[in-house]
Protein backbone atom coordinates (compact mmCIF):
# COMPACT_ATOMS: atom_id res chain seq x y z
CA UNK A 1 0.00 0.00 0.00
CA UNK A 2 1.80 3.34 -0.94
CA UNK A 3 2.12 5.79 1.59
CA UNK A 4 -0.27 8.74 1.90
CA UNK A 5 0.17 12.02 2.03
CA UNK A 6 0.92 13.00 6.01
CA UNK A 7 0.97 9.79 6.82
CA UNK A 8 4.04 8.99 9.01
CA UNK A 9 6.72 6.94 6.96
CA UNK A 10 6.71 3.12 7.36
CA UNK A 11 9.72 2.60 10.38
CA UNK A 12 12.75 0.96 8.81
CA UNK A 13 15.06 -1.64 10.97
CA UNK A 14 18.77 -2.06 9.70
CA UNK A 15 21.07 -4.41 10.94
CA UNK A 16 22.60 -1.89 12.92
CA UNK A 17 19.63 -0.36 14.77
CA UNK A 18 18.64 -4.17 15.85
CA UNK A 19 22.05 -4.44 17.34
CA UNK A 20 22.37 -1.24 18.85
CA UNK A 21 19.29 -1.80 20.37
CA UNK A 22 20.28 -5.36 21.65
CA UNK A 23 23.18 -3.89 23.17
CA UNK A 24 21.76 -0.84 24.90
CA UNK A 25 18.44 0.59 25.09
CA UNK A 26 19.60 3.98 25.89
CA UNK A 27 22.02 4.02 23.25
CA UNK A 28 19.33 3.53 20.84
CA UNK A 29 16.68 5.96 22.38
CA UNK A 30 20.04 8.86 22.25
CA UNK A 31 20.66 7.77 18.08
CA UNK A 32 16.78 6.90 17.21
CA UNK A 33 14.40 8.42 19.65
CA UNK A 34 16.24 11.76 20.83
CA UNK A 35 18.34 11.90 17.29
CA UNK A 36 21.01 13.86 19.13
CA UNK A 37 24.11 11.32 17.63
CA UNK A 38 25.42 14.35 15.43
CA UNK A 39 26.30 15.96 18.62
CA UNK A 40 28.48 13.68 20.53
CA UNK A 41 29.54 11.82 16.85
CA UNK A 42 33.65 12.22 16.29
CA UNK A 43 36.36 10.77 13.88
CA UNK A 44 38.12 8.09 14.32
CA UNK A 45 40.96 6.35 12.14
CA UNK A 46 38.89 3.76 12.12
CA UNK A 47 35.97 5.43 10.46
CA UNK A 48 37.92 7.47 7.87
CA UNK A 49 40.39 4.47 6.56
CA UNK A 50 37.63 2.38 5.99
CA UNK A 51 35.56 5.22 4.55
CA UNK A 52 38.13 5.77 2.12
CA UNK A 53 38.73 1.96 0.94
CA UNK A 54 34.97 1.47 0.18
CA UNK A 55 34.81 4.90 -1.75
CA UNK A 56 37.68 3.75 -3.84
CA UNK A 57 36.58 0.51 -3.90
CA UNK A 58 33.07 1.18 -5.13
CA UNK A 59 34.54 3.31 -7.58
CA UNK A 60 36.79 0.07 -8.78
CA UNK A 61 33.72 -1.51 -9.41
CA UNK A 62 31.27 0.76 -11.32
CA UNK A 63 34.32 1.06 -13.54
CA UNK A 64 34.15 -2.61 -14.45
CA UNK A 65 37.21 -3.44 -12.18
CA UNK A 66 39.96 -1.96 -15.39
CA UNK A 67 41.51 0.05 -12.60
CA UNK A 68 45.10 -0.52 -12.50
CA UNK A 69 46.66 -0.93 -9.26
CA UNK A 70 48.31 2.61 -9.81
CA UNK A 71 44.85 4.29 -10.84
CA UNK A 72 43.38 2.74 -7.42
CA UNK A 73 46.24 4.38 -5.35
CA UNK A 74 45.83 7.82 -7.08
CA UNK A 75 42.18 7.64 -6.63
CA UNK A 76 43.00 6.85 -2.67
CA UNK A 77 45.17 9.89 -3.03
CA UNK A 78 42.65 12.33 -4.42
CA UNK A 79 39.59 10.89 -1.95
CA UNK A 80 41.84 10.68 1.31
CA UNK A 81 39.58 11.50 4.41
CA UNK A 82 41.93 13.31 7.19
CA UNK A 83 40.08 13.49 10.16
CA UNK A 84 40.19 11.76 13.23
CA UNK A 85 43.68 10.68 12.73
CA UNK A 86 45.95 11.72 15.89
CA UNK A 87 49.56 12.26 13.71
CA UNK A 88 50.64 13.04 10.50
CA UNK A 89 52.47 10.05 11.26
CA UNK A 90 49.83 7.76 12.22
CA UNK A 91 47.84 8.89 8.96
CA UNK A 92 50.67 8.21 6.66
CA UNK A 93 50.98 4.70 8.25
CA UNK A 94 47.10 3.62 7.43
CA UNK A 95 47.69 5.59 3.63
CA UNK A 96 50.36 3.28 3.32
CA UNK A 97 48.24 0.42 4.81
CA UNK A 98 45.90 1.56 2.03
CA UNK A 99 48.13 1.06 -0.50
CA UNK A 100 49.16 -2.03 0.27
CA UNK A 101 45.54 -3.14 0.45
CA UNK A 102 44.47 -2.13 -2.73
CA UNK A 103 47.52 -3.90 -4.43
CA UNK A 104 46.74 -6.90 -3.31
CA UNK A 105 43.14 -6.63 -3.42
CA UNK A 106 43.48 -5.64 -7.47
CA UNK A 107 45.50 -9.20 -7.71
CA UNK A 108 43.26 -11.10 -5.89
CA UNK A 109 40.03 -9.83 -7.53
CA UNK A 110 40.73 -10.35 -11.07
CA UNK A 111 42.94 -13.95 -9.75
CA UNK A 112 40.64 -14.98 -7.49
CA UNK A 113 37.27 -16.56 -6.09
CA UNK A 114 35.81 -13.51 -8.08
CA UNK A 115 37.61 -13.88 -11.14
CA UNK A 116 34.43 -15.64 -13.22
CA UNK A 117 31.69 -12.94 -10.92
CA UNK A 118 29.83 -10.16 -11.87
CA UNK A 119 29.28 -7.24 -9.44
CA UNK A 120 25.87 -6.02 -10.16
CA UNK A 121 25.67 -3.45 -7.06
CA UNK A 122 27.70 -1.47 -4.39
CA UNK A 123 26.96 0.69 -1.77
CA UNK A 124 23.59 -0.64 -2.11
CA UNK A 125 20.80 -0.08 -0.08
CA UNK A 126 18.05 -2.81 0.24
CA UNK A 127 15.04 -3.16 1.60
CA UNK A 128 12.09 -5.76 2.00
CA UNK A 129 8.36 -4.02 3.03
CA UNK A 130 7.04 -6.45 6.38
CA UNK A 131 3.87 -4.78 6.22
CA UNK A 132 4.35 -2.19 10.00
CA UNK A 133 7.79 -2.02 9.21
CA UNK A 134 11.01 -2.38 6.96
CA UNK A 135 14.07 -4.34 7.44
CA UNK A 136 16.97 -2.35 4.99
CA UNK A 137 20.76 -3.03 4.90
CA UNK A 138 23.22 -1.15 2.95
CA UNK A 139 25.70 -3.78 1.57
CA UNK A 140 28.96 -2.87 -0.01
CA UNK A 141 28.89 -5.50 -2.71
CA UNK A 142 26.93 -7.99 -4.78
CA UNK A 143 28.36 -10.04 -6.89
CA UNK A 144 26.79 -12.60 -9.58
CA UNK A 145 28.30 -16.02 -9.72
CA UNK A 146 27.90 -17.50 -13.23
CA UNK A 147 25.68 -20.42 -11.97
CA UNK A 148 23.54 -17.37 -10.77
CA UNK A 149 23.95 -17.59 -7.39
CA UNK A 150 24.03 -13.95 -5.49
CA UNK A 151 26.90 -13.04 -3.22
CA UNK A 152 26.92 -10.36 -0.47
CA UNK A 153 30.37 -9.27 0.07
CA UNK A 154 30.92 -7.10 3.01
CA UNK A 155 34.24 -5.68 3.45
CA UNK A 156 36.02 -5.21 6.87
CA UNK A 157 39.13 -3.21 6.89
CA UNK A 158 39.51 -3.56 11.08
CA UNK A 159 39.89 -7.26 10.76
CA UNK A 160 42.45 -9.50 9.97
CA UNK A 161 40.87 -12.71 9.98
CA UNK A 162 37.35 -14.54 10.03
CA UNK A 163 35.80 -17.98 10.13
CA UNK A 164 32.41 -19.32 8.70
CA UNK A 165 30.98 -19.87 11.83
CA UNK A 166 31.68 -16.06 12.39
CA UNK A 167 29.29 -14.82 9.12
CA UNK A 168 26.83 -17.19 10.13
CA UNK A 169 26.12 -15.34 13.66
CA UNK A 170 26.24 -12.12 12.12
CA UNK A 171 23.02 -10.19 12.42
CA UNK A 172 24.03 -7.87 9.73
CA UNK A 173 24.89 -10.99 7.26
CA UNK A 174 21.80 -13.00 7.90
CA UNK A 175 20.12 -9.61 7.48
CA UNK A 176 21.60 -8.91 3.31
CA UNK A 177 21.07 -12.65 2.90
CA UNK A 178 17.47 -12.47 3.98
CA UNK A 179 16.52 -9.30 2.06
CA UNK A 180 18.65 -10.53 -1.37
CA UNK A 181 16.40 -13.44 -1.15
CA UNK A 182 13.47 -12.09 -0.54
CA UNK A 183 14.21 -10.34 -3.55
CA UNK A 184 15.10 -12.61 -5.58
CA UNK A 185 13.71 -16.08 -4.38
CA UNK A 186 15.03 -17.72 -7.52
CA UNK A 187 18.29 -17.51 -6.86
CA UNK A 188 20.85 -18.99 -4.19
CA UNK A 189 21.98 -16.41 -2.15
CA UNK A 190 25.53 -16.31 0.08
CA UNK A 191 27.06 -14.61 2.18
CA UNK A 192 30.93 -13.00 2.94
CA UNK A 193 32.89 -11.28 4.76
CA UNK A 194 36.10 -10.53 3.36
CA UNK A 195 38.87 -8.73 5.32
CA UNK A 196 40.69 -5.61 3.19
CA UNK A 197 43.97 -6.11 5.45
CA UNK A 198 44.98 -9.42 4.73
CA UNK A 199 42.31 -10.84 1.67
CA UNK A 200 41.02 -13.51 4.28
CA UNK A 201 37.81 -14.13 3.52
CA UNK A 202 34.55 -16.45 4.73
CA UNK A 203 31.31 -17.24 3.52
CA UNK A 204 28.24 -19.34 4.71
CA UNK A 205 24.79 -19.57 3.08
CA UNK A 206 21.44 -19.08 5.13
CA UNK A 207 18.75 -21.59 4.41
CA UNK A 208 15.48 -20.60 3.80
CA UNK A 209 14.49 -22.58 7.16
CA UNK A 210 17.04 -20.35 8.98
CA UNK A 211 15.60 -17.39 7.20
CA UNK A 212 12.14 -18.15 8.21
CA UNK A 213 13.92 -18.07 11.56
CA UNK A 214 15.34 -14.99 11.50
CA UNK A 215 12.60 -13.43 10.08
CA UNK A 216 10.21 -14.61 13.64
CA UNK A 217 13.47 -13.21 15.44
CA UNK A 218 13.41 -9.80 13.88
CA UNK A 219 10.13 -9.18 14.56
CA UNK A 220 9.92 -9.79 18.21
CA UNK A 221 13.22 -7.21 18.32
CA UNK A 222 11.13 -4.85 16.35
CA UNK A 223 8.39 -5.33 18.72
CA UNK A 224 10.01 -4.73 21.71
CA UNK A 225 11.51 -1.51 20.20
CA UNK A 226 7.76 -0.65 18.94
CA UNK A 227 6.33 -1.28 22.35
CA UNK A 228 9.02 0.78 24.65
CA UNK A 229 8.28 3.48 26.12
CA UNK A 230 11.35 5.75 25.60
CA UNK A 231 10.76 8.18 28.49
CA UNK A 232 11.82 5.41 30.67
CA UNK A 233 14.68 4.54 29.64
CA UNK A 234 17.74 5.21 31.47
CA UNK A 235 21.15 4.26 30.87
CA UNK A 236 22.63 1.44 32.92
CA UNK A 237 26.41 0.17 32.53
CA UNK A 238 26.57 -2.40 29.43
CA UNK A 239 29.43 -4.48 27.79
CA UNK A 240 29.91 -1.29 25.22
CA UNK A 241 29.84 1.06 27.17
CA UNK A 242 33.34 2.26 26.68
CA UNK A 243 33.87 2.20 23.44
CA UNK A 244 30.77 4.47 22.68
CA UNK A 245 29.82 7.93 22.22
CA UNK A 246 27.52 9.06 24.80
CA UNK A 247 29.78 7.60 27.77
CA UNK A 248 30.07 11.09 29.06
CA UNK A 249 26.71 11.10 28.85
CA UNK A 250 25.66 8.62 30.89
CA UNK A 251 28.54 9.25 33.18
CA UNK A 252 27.14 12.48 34.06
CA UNK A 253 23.83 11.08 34.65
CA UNK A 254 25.46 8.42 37.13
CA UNK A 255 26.89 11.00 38.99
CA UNK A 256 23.64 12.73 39.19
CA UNK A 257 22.15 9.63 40.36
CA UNK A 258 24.37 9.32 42.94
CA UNK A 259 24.44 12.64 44.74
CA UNK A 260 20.59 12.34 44.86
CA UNK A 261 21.13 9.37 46.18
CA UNK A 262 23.57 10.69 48.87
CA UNK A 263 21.06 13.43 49.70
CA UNK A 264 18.67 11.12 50.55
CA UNK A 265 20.35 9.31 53.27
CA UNK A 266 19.31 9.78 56.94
């Protein structure tokens, strides 16, 4: 049913909002329900190395992957993202990392598992309609085998290694595999997760069983996120807690907690 005019938007639940939402309720209500993330958001090498591999990287492909190793490097050049890195040392160490990544990633793609593939999409953002709600994922690659099967490649340029069991329990990876299919129900669909630092790479292959699955699992998350009420929530200590944003945050509130607390003693 298309949307009508003024009518609020159909709600839209990526891999990443389910997760951030498993992991911390308060987390999600600061990025979803308050939408102050812009504010406490900051660079990180992290961000910007790998921000700069996929740009070049997509680029590689809508090209048709003629790129010569050189061209890739001057591209990196010319579409270099600065920020968040702490040195002018430490930046020149992850261009060179860059480098060396798209060197061997040029070999390996055209030598390959994905010699015989076509990539049909990147940076691609999917999406399958559940009826009170969307599931989307934004997917870096998709590759066509020639027996037609449909491969998800998702690129990880923090990671050195990964194993099969690893793709299978991603939420993210089940996710693209679920919405390709859905998509395209007459063809196989796999995922992969392929590391940029070292060209390790893993792949499993969700069956429609699991899928089915997955699908029953996603919608009690979105549920539970649909049912909340957000005025409640209130920040408690979690696993991520210090590796994310709005620590200060939620330290300050903490602190506030506790000299109400301390004001209420006898």
């Amino acid at each position: 049913m298309a949307t009508t005019p003024g009518s609020p938007r159909k709600p839209g639940f990526s891999p990443t909002r389910l997760n951030t939402f498993l992991e911390c309720e308060a987390r999600y209500k600061y990025i979803y329900i308050d939408k102050i993330g812009k504010f406490y958001s900051r660079s990180t090498p992290g961000l910007s190395f790998g921000s700069s591999l996929h740009g070049v990287l997509q680029r590689f492909h809508l090209n048709g992957g003629i790129d010569t190793p050189q061209e890739l490097v001057n591209d990196l050049r010319s579409s270099w993202i600065s920020a968040g890195y702490e040195s002018a040392e430490q930046e020149r160490e992850y261009f060179e990392a860059g480098i060396r990544i798209l060197t061997s990633y040029h070999q390996d793609y055209h030598a390959g598992h994905y010699a015989q593939a076509e990539t049909i999409a990147t940076e691609k953002t999917l999406s399958h309609d559940y009826g009170t709600y969307k599931l989307t994922g934004r997917v870096d690659r998709i590759d066509k085998h020639p027996d037609g099967a449909l491969e998800v490649v998702d690129y990880k340029s923090g990671r050195s290694d990964v194993t099969e069991d690893e793709v299978a329990a991603s939420l993210a990876m089940r996710c693209y595999q679920l919405i390709l299919r859905r998509l395209y129900p007459e063809s196989a669909v796999r995922g992969t997760i392929y590391c940029l630092s070292t060209g390790k790479l893993a792949t499993h292959q969700l069956e429609e069983s699991a899928m089915i699955a997955l699908e029953s699992e996603i919608a009690v998350i979105v549920n539970r996120i649909q049912s909340i009420e957000w005025d409640e929530v209130r920040p408690v200590p979690v696993d991520v807690c210090p590796d994310c944003e709005f620590l200060s945050r939620c330290r300050t509130y903490w602190r506030q907690q506790e000299r109400m607390a301390l004001l209420d003693e006898p």
